[in-house]
Protein backbone atom coordinates (compact mmCIF):
# COMPACT_ATOMS: atom_id res chain seq x y z
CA UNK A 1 -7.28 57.83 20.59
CA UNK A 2 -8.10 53.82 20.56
CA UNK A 3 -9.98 52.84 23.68
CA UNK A 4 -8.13 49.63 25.66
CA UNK A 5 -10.79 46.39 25.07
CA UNK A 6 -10.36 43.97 27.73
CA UNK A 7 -10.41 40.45 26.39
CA UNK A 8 -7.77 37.44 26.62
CA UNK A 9 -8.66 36.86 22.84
CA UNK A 10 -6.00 38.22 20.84
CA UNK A 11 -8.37 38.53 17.45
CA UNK A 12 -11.14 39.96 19.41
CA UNK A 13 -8.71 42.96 20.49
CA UNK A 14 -7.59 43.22 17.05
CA UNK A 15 -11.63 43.15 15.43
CA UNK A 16 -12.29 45.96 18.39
CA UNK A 17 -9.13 47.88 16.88
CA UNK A 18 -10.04 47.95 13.33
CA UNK A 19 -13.63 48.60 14.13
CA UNK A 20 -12.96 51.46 16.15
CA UNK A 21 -10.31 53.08 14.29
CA UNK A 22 -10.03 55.92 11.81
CA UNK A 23 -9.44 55.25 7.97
CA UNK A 24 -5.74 56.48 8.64
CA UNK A 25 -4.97 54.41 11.00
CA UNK A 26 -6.55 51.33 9.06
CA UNK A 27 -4.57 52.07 5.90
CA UNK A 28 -1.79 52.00 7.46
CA UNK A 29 -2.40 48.84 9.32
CA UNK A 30 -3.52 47.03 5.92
CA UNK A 31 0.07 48.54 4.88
CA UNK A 32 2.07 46.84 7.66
CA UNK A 33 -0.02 43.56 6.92
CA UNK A 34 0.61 43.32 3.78
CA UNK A 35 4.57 44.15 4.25
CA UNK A 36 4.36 41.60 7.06
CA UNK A 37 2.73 38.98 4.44
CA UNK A 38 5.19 39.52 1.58
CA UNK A 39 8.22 39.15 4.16
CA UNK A 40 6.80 35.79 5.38
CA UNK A 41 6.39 34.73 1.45
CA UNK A 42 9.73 35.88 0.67
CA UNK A 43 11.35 33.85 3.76
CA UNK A 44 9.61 30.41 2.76
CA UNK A 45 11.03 31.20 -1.22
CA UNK A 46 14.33 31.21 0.61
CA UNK A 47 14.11 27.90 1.68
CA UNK A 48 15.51 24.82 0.38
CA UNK A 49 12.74 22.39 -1.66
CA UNK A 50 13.78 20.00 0.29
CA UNK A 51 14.19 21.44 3.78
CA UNK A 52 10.68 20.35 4.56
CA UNK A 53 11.63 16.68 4.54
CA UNK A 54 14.42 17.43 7.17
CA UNK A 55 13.83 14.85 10.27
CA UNK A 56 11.37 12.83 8.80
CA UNK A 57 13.65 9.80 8.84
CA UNK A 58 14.46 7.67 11.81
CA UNK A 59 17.84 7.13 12.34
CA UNK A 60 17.90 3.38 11.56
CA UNK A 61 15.80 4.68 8.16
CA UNK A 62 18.70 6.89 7.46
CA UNK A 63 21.06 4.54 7.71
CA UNK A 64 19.56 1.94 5.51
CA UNK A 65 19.09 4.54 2.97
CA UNK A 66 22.90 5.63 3.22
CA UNK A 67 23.82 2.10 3.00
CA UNK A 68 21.47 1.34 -0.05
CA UNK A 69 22.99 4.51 -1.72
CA UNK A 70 26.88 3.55 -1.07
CA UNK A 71 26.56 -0.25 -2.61
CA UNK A 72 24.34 1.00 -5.43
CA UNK A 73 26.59 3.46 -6.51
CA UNK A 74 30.16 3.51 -5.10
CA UNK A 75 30.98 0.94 -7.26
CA UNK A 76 32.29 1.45 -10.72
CA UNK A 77 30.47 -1.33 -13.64
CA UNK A 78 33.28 -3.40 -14.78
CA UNK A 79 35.53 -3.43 -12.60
């Protein structure tokens, strides 16, 4: 049984944990890390390339950059 560690430090608790623990119980918490770590990896794969720019843009930048877009090319050569 894991003795309770008092401390308001979150990584301290969990140092105190893994020292004090059996091998069982730290193969199986290298287990759930390592689930937890491929599940974060496989959420940021499912995000758009270009998600990360989301917001950057003031609204007046966005704007301009619409604008700039629609008379550079809504307009057919020619006509």
């Amino acid at each position: 049984m894991l003795q309770t560690f008092n401390s308001n430090n979150l990584r301290e608790q969990i140092i105190y944990e893994v020292n004090n623990s059996n091998p069982e119980i730290l193969e199986l918490f290298y287990n759930y890390i390592e689930v937890l770590k491929k599940s974060l990896q496989k959420e940021n794969k499912d995000e758009h390339r270009l998600s990360k720019f989301a917001g950057i843009l003031t609204q007046q930048e966005g704007q301009e950059m619409i604008d700039c877009i629609n008379n550079e090319f809504n307009n057919i050569e020619g006509e």
